[in-house]
PDB file of N, CA and C in Angstrom:
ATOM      1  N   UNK A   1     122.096  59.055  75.679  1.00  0.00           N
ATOM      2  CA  UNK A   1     122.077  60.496  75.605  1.00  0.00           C
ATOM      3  C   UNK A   1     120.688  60.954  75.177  1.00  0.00           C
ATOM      4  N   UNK A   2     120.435  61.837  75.918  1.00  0.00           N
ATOM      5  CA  UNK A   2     118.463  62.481  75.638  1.00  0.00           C
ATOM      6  C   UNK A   2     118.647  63.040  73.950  1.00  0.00           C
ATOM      7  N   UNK A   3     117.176  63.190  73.222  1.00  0.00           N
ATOM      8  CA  UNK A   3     117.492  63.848  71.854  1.00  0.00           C
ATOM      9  C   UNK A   3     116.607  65.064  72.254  1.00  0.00           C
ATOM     10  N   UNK A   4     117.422  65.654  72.085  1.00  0.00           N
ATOM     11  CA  UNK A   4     117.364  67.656  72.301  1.00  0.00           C
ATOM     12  C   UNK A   4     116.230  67.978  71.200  1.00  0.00           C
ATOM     13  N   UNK A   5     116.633  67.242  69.920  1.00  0.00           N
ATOM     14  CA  UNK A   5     116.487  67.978  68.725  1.00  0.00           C
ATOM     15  C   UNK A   5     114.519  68.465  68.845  1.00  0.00           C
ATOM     16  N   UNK A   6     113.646  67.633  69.489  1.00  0.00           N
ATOM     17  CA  UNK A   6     112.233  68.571  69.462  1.00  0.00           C
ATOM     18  C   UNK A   6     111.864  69.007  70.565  1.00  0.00           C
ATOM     19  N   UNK A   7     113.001  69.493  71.405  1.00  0.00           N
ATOM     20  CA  UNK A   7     112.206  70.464  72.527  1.00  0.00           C
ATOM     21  C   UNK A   7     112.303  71.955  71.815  1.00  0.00           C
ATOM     22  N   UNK A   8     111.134  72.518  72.189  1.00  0.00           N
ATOM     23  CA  UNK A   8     110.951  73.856  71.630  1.00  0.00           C
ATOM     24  C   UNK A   8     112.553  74.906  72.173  1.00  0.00           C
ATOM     25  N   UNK A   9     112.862  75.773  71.518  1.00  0.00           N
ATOM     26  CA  UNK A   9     113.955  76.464  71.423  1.00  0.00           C
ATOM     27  C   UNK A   9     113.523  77.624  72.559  1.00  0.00           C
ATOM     28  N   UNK A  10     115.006  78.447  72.885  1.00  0.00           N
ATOM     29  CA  UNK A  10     114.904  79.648  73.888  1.00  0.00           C
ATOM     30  C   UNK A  10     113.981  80.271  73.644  1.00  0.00           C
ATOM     31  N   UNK A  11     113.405  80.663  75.151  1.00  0.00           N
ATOM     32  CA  UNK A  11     112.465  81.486  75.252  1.00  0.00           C
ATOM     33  C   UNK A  11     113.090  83.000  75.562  1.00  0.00           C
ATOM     34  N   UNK A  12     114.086  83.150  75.278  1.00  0.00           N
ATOM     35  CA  UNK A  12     114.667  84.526  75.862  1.00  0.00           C
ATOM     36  C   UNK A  12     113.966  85.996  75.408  1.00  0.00           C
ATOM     37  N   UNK A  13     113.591  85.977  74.413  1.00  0.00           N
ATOM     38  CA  UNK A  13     112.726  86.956  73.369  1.00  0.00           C
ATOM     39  C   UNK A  13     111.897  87.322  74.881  1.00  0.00           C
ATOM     40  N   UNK A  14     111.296  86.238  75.739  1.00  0.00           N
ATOM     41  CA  UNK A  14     110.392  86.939  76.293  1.00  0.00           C
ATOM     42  C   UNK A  14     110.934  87.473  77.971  1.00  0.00           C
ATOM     43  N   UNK A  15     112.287  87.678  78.509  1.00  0.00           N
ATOM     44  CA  UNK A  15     112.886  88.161  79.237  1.00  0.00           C
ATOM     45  C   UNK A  15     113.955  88.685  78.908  1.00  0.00           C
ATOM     46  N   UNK A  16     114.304  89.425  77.323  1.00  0.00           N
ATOM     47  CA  UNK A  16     115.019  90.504  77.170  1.00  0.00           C
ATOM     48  C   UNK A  16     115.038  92.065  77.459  1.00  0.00           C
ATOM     49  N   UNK A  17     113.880  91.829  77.978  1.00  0.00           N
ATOM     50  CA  UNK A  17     113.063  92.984  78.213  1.00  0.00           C
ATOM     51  C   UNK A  17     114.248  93.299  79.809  1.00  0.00           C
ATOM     52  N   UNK A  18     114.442  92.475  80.431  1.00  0.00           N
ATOM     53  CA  UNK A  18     114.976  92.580  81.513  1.00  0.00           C
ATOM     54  C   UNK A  18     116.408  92.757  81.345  1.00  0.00           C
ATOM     55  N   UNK A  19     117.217  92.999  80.540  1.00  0.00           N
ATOM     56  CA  UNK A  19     118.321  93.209  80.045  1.00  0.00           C
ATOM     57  C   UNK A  19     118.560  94.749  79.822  1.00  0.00           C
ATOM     58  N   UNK A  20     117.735  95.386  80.075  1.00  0.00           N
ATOM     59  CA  UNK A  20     117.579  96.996  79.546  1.00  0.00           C
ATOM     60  C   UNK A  20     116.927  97.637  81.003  1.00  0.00           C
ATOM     61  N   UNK A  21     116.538  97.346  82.015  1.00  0.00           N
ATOM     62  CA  UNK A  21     115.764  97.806  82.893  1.00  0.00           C
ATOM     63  C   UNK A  21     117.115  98.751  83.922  1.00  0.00           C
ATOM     64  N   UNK A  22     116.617  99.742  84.064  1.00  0.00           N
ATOM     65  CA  UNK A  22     117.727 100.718  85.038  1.00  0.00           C
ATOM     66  C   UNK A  22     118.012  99.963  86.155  1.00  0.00           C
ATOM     67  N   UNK A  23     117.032  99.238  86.655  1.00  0.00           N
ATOM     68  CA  UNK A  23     117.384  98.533  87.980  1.00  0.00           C
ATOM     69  C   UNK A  23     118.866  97.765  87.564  1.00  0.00           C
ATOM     70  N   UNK A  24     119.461  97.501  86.959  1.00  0.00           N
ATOM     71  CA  UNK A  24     120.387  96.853  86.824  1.00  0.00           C
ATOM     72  C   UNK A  24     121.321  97.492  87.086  1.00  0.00           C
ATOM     73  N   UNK A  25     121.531  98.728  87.330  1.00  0.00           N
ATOM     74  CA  UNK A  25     122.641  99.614  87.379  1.00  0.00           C
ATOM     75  C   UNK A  25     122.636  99.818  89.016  1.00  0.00           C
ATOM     76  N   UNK A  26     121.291  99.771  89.577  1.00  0.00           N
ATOM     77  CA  UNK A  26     121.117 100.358  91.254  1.00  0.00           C
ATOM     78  C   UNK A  26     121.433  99.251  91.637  1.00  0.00           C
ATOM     79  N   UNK A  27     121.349  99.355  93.089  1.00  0.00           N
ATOM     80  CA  UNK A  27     121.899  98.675  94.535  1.00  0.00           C
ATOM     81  C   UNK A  27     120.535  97.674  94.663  1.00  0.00           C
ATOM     82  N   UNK A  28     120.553  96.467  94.184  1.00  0.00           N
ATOM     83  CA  UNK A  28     119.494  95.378  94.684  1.00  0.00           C
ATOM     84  C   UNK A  28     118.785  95.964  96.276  1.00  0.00           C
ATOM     85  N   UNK A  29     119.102  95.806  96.606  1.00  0.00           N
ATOM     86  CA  UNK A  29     119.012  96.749  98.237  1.00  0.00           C
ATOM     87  C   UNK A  29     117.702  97.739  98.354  1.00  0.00           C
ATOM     88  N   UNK A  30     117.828  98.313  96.996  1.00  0.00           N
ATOM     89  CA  UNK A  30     116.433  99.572  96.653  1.00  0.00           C
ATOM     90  C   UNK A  30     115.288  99.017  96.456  1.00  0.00           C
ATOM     91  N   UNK A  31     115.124  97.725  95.842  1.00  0.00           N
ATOM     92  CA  UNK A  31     114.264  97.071  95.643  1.00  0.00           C
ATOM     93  C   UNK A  31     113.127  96.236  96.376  1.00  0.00           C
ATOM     94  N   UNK A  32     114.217  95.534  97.613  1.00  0.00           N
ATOM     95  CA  UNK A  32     113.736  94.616  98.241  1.00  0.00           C
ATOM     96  C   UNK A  32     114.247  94.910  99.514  1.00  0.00           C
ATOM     97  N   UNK A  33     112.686  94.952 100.775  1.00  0.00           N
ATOM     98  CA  UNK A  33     113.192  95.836 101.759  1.00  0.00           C
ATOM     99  C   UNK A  33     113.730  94.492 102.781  1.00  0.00           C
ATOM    100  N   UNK A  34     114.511  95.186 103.417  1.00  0.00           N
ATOM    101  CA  UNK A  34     115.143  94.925 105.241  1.00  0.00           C
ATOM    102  C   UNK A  34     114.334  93.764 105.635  1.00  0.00           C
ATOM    103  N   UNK A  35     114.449  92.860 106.519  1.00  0.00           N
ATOM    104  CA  UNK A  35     113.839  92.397 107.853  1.00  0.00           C
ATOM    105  C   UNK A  35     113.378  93.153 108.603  1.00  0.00           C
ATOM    106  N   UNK A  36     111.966  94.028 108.844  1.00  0.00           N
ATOM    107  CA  UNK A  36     111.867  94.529 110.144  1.00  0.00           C
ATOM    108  C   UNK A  36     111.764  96.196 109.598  1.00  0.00           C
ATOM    109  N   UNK A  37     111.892  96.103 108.345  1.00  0.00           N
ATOM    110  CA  UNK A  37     111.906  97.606 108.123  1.00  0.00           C
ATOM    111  C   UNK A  37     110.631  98.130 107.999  1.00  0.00           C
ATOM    112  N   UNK A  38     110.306  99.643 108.434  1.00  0.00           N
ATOM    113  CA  UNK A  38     108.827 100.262 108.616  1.00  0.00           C
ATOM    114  C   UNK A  38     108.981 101.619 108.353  1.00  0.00           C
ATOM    115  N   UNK A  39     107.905 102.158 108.650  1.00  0.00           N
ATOM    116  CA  UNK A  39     107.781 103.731 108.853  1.00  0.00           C
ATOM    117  C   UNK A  39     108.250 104.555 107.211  1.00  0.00           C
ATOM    118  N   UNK A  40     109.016 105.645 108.577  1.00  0.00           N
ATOM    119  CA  UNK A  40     109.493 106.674 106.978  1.00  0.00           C
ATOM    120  C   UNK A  40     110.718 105.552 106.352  1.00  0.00           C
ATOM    121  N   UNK A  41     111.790 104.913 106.645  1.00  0.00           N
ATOM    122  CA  UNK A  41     112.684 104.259 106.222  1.00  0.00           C
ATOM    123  C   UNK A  41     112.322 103.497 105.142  1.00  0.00           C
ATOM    124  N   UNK A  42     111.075 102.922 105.184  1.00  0.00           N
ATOM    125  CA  UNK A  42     110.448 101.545 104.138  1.00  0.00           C
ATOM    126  C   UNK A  42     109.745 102.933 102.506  1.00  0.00           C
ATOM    127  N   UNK A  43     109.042 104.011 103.190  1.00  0.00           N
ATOM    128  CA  UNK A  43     108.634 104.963 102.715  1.00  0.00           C
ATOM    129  C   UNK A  43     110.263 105.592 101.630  1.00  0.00           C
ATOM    130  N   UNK A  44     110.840 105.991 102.181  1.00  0.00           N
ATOM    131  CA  UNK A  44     111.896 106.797 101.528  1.00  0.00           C
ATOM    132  C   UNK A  44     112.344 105.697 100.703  1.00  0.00           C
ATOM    133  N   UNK A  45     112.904 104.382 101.058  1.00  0.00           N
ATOM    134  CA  UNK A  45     113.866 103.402 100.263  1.00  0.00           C
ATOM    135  C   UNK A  45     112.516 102.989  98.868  1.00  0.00           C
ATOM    136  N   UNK A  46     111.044 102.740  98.998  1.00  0.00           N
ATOM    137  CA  UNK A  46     110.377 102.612  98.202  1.00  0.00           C
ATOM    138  C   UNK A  46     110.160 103.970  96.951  1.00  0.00           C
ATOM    139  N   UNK A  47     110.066 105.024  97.711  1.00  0.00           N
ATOM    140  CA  UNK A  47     110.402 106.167  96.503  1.00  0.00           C
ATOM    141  C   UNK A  47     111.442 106.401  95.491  1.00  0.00           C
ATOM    142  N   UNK A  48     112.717 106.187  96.401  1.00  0.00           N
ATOM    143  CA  UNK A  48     113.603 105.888  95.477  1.00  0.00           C
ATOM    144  C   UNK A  48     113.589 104.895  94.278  1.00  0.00           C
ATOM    145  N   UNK A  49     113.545 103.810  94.950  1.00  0.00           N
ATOM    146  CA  UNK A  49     112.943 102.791  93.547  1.00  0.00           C
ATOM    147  C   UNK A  49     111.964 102.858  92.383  1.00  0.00           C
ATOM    148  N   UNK A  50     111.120 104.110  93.112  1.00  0.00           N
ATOM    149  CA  UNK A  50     110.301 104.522  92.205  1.00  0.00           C
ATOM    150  C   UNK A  50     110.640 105.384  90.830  1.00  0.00           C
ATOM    151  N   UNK A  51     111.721 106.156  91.179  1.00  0.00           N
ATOM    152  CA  UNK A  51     111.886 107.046  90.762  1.00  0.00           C
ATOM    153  C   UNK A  51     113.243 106.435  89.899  1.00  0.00           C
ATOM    154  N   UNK A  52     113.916 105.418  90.180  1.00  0.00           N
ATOM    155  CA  UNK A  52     114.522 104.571  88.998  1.00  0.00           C
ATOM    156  C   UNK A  52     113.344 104.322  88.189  1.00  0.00           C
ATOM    157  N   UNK A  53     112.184 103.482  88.666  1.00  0.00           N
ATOM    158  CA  UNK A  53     111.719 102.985  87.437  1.00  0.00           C
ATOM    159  C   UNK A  53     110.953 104.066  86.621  1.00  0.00           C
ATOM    160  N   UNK A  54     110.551 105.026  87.304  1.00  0.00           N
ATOM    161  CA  UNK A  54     109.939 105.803  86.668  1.00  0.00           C
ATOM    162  C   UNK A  54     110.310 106.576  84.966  1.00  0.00           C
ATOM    163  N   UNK A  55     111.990 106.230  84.959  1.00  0.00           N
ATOM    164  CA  UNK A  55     112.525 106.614  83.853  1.00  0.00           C
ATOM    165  C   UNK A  55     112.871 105.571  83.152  1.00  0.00           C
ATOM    166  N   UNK A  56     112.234 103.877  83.531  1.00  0.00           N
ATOM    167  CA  UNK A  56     113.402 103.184  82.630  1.00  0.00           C
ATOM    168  C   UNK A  56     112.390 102.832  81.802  1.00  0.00           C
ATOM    169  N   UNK A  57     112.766 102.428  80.314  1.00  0.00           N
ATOM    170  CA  UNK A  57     112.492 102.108  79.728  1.00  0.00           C
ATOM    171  C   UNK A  57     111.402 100.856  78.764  1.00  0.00           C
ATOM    172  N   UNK A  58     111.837  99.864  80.400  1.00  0.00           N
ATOM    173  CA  UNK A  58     111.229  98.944  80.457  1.00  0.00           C
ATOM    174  C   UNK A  58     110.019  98.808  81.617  1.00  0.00           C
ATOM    175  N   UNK A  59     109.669  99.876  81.883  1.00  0.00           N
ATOM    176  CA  UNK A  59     108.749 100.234  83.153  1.00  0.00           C
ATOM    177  C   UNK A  59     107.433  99.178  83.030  1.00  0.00           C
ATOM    178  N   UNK A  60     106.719  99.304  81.535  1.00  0.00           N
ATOM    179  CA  UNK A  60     105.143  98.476  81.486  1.00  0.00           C
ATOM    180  C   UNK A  60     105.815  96.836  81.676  1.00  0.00           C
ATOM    181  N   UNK A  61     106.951  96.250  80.842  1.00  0.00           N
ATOM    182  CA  UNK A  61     107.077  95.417  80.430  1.00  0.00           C
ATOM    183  C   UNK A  61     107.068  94.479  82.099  1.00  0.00           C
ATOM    184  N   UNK A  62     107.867  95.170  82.653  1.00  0.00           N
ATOM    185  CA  UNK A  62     108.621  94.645  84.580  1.00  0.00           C
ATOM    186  C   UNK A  62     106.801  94.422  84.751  1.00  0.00           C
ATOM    187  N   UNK A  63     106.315  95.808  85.165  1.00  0.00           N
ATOM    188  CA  UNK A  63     104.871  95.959  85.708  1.00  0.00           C
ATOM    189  C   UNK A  63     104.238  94.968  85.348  1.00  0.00           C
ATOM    190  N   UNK A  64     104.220  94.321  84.036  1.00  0.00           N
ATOM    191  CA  UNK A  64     103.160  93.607  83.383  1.00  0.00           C
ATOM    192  C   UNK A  64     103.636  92.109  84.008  1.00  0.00           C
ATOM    193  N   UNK A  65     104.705  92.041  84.013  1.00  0.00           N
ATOM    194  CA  UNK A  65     105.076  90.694  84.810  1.00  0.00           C
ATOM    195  C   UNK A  65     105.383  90.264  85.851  1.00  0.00           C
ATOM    196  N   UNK A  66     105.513  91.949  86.945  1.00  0.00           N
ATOM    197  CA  UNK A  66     104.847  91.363  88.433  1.00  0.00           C
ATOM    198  C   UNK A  66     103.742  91.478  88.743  1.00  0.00           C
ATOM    199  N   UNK A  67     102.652  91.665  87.959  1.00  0.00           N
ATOM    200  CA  UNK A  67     101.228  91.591  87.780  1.00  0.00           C
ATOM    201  C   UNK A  67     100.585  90.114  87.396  1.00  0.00           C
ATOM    202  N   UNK A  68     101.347  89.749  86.592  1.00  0.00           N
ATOM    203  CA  UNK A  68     100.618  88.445  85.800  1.00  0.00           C
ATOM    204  C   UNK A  68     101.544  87.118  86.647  1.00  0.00           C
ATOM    205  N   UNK A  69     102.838  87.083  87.077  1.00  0.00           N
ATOM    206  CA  UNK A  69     103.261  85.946  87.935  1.00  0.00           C
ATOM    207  C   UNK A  69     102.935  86.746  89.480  1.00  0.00           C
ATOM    208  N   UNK A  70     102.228  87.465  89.799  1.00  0.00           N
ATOM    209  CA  UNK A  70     101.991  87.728  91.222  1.00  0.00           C
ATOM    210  C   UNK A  70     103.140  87.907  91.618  1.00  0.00           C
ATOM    211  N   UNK A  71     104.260  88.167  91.508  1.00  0.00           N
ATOM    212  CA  UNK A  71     105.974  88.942  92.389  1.00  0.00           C
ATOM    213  C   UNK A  71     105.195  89.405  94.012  1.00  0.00           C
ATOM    214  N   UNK A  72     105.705  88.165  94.618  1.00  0.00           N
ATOM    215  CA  UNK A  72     105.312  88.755  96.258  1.00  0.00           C
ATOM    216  C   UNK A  72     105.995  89.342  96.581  1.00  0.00           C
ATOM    217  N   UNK A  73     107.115  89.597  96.517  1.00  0.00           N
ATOM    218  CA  UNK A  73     108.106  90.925  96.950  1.00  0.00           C
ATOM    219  C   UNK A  73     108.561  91.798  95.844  1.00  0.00           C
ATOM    220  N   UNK A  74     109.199  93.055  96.853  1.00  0.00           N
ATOM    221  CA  UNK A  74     109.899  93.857  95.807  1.00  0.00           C
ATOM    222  C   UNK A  74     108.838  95.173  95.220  1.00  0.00           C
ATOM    223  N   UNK A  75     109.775  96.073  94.806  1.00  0.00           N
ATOM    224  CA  UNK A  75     109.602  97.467  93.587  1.00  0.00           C
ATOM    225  C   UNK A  75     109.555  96.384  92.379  1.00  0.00           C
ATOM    226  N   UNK A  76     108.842  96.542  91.145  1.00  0.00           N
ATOM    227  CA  UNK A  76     108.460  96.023  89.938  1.00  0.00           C
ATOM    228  C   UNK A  76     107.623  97.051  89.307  1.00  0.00           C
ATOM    229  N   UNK A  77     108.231  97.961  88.461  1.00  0.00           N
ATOM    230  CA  UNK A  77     107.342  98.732  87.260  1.00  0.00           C
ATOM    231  C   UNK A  77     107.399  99.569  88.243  1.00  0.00           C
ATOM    232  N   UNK A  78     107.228 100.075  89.300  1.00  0.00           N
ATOM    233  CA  UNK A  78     106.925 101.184  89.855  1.00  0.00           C
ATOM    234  C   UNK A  78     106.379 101.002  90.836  1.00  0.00           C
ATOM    235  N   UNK A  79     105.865  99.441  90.996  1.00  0.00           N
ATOM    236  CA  UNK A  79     104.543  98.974  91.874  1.00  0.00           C
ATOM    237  C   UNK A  79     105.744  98.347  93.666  1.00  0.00           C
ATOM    238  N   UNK A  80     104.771  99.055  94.423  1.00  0.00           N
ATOM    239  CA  UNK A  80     105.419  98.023  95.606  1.00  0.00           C
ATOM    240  C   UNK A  80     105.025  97.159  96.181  1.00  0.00           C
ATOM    241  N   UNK A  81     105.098  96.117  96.680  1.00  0.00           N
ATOM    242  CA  UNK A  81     103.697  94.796  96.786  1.00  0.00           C
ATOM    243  C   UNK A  81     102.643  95.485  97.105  1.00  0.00           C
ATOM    244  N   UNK A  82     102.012  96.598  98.315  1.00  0.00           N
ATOM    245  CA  UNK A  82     101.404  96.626  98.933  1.00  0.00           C
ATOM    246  C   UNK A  82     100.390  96.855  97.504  1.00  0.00           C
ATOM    247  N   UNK A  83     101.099  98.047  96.165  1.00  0.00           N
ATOM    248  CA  UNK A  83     100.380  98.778  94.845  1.00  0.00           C
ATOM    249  C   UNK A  83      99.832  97.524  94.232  1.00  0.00           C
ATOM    250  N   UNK A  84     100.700  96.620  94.237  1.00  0.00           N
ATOM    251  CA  UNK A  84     100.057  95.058  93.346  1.00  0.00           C
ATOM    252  C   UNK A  84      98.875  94.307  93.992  1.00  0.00           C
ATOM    253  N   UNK A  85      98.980  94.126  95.182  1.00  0.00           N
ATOM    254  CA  UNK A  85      98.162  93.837  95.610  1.00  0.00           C
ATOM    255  C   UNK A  85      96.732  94.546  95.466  1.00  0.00           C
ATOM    256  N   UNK A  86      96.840  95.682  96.002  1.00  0.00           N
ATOM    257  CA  UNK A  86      95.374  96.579  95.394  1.00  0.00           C
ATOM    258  C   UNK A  86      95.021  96.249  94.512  1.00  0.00           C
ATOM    259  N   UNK A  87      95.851  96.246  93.313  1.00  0.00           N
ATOM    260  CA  UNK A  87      95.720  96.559  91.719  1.00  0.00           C
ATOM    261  C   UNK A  87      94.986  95.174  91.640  1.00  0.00           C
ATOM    262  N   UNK A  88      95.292  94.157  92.058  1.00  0.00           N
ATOM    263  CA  UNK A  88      95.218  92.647  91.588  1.00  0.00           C
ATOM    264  C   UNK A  88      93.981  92.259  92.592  1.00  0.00           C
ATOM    265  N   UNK A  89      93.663  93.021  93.882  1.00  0.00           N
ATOM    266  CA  UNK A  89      92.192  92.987  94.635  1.00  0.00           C
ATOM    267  C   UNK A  89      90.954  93.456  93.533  1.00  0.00           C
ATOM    268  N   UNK A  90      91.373  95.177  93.256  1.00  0.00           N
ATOM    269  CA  UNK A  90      90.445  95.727  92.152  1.00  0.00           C
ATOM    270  C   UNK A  90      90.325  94.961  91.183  1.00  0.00           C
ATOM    271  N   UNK A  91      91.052  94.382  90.530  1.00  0.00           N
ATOM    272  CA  UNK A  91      90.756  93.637  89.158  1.00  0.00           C
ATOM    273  C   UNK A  91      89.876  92.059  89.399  1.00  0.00           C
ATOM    274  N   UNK A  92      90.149  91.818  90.738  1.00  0.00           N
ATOM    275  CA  UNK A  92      89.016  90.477  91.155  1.00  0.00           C
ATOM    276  C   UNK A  92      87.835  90.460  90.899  1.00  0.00           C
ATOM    277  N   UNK A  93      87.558  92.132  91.158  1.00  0.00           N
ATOM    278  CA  UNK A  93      86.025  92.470  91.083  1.00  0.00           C
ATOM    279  C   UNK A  93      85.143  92.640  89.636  1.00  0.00           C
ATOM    280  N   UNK A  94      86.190  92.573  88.795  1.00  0.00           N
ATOM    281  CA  UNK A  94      85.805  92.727  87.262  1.00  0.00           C
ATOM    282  C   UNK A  94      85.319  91.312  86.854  1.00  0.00           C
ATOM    283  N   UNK A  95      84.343  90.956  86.151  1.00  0.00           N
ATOM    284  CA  UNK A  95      83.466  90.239  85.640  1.00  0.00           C
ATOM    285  C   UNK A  95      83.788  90.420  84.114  1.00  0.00           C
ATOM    286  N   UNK A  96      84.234  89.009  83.915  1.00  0.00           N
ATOM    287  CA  UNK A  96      84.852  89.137  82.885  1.00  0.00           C
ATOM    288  C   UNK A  96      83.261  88.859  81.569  1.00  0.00           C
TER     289      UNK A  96
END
């Protein structure tokens, strides 16, 4: 039998944050678009999502962590890949 006793303990502290997010209440569906979807359809279903996160609570916390693990799909914080992507082009250019 393996000994448990010195692996470091739950990390949950740092995805409780996701336990409180409004998205949990909406239709997965709002989030993450269609096969094949475009135009105004991709436009309207992305606003909506926006406008969940725009009130939840956990808005920086989501943002900050489809920013820092790169989330290739999906609404996150408010952001829709195409917003992350920019965001994460502009910040290439910074010299640290």
């Amino acid at each position: 039998m393996a000994d448990n006793s010195r692996l470091p303990g739950a990390f949950s502290h740092l995805w409780d944050w996701q336990l409180r997010g409004l998205c949990r209440e909406a239709d997965n569906a709002l989030f993450f678009h269609p096969l094949g979807e475009r135009g105004a359809a991709q436009v309207a279903r992305e606003e909506a999502a926006k406008a969940v996160c725009a009130d939840c609570p956990v808005r920086l916390e989501c943002r900050r962590h489809a920013l820092q693990t790169r989330e290739p799909y999906g609404v996150w914080g408010g952001l829709t890949e195409d917003d992350r992507q920019r965001l994460l082009a502009d910040r290439s250019h910074i010299v640290a």
